[in-house]
Protein backbone atom coordinates (compact mmCIF):
# COMPACT_ATOMS: atom_id res chain seq x y z
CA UNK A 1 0.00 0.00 0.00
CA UNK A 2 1.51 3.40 -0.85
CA UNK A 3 0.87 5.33 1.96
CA UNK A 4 2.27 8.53 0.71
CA UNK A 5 -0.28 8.21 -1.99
CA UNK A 6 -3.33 7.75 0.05
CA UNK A 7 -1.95 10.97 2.58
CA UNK A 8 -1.33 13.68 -0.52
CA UNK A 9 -4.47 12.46 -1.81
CA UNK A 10 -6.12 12.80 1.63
CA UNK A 11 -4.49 16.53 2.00
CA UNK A 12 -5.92 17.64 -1.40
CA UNK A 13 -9.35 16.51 -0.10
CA UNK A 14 -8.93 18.87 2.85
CA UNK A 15 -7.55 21.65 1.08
CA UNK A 16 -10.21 21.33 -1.41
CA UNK A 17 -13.55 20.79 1.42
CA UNK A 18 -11.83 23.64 3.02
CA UNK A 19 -11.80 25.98 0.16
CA UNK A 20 -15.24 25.13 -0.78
CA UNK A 21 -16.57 25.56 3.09
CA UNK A 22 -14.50 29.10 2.59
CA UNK A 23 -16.16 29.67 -0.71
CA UNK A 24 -19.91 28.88 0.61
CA UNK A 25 -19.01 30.81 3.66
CA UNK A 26 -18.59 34.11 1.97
CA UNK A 27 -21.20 33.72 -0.60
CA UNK A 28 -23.59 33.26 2.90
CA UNK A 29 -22.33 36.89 3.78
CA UNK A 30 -22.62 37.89 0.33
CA UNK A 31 -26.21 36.96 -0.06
CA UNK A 32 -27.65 37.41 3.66
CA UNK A 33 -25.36 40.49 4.59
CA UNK A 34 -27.68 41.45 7.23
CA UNK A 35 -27.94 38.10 9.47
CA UNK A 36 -26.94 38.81 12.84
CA UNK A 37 -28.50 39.53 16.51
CA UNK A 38 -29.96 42.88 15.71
CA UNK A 39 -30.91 44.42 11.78
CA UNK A 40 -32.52 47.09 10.44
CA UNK A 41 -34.63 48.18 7.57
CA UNK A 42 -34.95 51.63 6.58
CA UNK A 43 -35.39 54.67 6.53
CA UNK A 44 -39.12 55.07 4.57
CA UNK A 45 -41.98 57.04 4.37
CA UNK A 46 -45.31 57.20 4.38
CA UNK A 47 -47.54 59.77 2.43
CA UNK A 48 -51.13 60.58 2.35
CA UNK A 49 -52.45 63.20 -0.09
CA UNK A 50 -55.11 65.78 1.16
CA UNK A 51 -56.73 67.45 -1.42
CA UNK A 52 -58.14 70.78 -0.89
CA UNK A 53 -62.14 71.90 -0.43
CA UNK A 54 -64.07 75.01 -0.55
CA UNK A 55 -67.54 75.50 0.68
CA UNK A 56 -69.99 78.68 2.03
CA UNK A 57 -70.88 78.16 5.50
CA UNK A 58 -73.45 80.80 5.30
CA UNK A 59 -74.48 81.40 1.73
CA UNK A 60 -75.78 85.62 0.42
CA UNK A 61 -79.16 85.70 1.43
CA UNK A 62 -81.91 87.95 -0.87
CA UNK A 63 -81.30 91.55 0.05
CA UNK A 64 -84.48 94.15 1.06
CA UNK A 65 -83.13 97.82 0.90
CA UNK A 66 -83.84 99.60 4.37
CA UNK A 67 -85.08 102.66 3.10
CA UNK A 68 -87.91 104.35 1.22
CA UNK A 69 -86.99 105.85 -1.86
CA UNK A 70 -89.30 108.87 -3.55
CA UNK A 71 -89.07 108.91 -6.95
CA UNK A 72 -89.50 112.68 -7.24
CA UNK A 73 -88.25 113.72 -3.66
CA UNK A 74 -85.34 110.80 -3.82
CA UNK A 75 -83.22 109.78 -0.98
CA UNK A 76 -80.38 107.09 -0.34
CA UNK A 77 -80.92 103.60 0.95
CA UNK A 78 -78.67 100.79 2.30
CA UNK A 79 -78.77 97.26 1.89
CA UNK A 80 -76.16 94.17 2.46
CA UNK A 81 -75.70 90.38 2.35
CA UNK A 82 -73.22 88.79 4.59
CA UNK A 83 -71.32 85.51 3.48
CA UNK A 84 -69.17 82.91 5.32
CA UNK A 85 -66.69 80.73 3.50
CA UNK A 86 -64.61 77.42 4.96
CA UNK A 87 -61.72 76.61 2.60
CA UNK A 88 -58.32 74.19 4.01
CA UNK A 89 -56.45 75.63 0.79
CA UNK A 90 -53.24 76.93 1.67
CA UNK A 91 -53.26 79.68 -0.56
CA UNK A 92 -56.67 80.52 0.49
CA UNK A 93 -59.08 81.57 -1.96
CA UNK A 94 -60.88 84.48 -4.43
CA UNK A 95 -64.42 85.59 -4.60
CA UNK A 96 -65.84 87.22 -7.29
CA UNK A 97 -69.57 89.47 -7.59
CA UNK A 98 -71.19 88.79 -11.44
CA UNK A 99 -74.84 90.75 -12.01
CA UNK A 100 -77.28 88.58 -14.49
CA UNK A 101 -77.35 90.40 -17.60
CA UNK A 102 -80.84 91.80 -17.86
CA UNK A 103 -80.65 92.53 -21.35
CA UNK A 104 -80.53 96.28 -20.62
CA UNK A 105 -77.72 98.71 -20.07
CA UNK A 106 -78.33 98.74 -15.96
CA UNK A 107 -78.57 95.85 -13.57
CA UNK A 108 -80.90 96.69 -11.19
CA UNK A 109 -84.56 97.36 -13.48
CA UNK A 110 -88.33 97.76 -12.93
CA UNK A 111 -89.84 94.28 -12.49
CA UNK A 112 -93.10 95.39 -14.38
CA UNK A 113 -91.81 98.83 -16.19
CA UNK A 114 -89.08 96.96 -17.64
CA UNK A 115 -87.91 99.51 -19.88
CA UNK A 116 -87.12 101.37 -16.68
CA UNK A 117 -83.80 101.39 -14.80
CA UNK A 118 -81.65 102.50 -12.08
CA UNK A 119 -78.43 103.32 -13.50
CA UNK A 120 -74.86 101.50 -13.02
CA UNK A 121 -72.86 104.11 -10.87
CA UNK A 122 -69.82 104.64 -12.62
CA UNK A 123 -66.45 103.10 -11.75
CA UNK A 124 -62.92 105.39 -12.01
CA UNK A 125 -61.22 103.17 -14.78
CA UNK A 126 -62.94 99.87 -14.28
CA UNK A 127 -62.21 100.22 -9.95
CA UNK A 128 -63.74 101.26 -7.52
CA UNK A 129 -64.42 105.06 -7.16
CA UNK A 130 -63.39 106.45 -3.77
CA UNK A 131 -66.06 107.95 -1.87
CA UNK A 132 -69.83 107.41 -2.76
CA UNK A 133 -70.77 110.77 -4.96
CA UNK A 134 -74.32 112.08 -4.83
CA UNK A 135 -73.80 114.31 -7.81
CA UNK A 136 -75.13 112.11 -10.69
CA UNK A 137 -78.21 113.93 -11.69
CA UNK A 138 -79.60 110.18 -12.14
CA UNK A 139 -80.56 107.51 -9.59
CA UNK A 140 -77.43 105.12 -8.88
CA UNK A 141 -77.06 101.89 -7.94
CA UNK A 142 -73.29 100.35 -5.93
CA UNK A 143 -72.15 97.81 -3.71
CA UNK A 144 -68.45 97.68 -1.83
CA UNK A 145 -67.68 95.04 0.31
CA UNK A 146 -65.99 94.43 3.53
CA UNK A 147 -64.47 91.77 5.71
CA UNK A 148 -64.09 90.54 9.34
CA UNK A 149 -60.49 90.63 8.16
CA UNK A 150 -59.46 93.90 5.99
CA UNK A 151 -56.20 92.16 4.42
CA UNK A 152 -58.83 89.83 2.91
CA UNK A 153 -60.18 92.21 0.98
CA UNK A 154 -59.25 92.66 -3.06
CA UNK A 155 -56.90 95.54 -3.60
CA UNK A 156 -59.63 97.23 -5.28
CA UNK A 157 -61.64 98.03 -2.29
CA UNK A 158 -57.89 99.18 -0.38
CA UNK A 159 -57.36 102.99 -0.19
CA UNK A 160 -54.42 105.41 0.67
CA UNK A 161 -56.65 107.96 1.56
CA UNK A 162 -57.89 109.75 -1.11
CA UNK A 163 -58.49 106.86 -4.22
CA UNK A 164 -59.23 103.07 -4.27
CA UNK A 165 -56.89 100.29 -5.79
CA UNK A 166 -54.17 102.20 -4.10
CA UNK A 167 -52.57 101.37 -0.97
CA UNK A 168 -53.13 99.07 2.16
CA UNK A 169 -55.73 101.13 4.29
CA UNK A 170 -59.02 100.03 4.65
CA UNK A 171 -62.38 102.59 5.49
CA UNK A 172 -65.35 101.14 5.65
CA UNK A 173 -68.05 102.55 2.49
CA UNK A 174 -65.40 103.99 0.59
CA UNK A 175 -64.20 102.54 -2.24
CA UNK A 176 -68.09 101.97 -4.43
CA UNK A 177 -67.91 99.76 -7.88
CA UNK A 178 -70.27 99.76 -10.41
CA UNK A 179 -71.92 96.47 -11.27
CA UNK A 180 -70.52 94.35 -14.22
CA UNK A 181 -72.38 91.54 -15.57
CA UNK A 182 -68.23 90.35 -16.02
CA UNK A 183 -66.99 88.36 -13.08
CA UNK A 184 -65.04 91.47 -10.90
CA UNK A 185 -63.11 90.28 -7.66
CA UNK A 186 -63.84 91.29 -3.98
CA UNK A 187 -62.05 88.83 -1.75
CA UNK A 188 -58.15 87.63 -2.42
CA UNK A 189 -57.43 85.58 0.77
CA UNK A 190 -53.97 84.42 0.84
CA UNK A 191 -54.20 82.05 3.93
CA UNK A 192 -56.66 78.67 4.61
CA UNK A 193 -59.66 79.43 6.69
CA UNK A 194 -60.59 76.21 8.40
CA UNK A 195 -62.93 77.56 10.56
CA UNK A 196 -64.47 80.01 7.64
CA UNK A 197 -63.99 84.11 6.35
CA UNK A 198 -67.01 86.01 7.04
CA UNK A 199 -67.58 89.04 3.92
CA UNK A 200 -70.31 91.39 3.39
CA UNK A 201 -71.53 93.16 0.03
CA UNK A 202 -72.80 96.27 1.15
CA UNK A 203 -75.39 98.09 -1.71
CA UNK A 204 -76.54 101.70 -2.32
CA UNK A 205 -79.15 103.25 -4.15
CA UNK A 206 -79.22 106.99 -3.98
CA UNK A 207 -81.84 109.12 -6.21
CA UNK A 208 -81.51 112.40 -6.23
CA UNK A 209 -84.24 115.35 -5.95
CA UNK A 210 -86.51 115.24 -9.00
CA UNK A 211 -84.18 112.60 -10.74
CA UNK A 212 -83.19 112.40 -14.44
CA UNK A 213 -84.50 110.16 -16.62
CA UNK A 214 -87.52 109.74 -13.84
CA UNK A 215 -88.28 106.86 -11.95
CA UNK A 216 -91.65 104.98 -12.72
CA UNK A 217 -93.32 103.76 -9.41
CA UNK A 218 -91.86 100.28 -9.14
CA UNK A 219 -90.07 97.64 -7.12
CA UNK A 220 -86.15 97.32 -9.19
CA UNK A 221 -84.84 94.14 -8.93
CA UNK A 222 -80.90 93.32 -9.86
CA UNK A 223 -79.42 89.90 -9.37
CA UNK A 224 -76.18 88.72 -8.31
CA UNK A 225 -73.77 85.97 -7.63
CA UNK A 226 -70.98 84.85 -5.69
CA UNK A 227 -68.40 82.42 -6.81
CA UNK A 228 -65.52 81.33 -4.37
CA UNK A 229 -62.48 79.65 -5.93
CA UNK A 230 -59.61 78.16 -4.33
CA UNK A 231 -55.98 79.45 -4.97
C-alpha cells in the first residue's frame, strides 16, 4: 500500500472541502449580509395626499333695501348680504360678484316697467371710485364690500386715503364699484380658513331730488352671484 499516496491524496481533499466551506461561507455573507442579533430596515416614508375643499358656510341671502326711496323727492338707501366661507387651501381663496345680464344697459330694473332702470354708478377706470358721490343727476345703484379681516379684501376696495386700488388702508363705504355683468373680484385671501372668512356686500341706491331720466313707481330688482375659488 503506498501510503504517501493515500496521505497527498487525503491533503488535497482537505484543502479542497476547506476551500469550498470558505467559498460557501462568503457567498452566505454575500447573499444574507444582514444576518446577525440585531438588523434594520430603513429609513421610509409614508404619504397621504389631502386634497383641498371650498364651501360657504353661510351662503348671500336675498337683500331688502332699508329705506324708502321717492321717486321725485329721492333719498339714499342701504342694503347688504353677509357671506361665510370654509376653505383648508393653503393659498386661500378668491371671490368674485357677477350681475345677471338683464338685457338692458343697468342691472338693477323695474320688475313690471321693464324699460325702466336705475343706472350703473360709474367706476374710475374699471375700480372702484373712492367715496360714494351724490352728484349724478340720475338715480345710482353700488355695492363695496368688507371683511371681518381687511387684508382679505381685493386691492380694489384698499385705499391710501384719497383713491381706491391704491394702498393698504381700509375705510369702511369707501371705495363703491359699479356692477358688471363680467366676473369682478372682492375677496383675495392668501391664507386657509378652516374655521371660515365672514364678507359682506354692502349696496346703495341713492336718487336724487326730482331725478333724471324719472323713476316709474316700481319695485327694481338686480341679481347677483358669488363664486368662491380656491388658490
Amino acid at each position: 500500500m503506498n501510503i504517501k499516496y493515500y496521505l497527498s491524496s487525503a491533503s488535497q481533499s482537505l484543502v479542497t472541502a476547506s476551500l469550498i466551506i470558505a467559498l460557501l461561507g462568503a457567498m452566505f455573507f454575500v447573499v444574507e449580509p444582514r444576518v446577525g442579533r440585531a438588523v434594520t430596515s430603513g429609513p421610509f416614508t409614508i404619504k397621504q395626499t389631502i386634497t383641498d375643499e371650498i364651501s360657504f358656510l353661510t351662503e348671500a341671502t336675498n337683500v331688502t333695501m332699508i329705506g324708502s326711496l321717492q321717486g321725485i323727492t329721492g333719498g339714499t338707501a342701504n342694503g347688504s348680504t353677509t357671506v361665510v366661507v370654509r376653505t383648508n387651501s393653503a393659498g386661500g381663496y378668491e371671490m368674485t360678484i357677477a350681475f345677471f345680464n338683464n338685457t338692458t344697459q343697468q342691472a338693477m330694473r323695474g320688475d313690471v316697467s321693464l324699460s325702466s332702470g336705475i343706472r350703473d354708478y360709474p367706476a374710475s377706470s374699471s375700480q372702484p371710485t373712492y367715496s360714494f358721490s351724490t352728484a349724478s343727476s340720475a338715480a345710482v345703484f353700488a355695492y363695496t364690500v368688507s371683511a371681518a379681516d381687511s387684508t382679505d379684501l381685493d386691492p380694489s376696495f384698499l385705499n391710501n386715503g384719497s383713491a381706491c386700488n391704491i394702498g393698504s388702508g381700509y375705510t369702511a363705504n369707501t371705495c363703491w364699484m359699479e356692477p358688471t355683468t363680467t366676473a369682478f373680484m372682492i375677496i383675495d385671501r392668501i391664507t386657509s380658513a378652516a374655521t371660515g372668512a365672514t364678507s359682506t356686500v354692502h349696496f346703495r341706491v341713492h336718487v336724487p331730488n326730482f331725478p333724471s331720466p324719472t323713476l316709474e313707481e316700481d319695485v327694481y330688482t338686480a341679481t347677483a352671484t358669488l363664486t368662491a375659488t380656491n388658490q
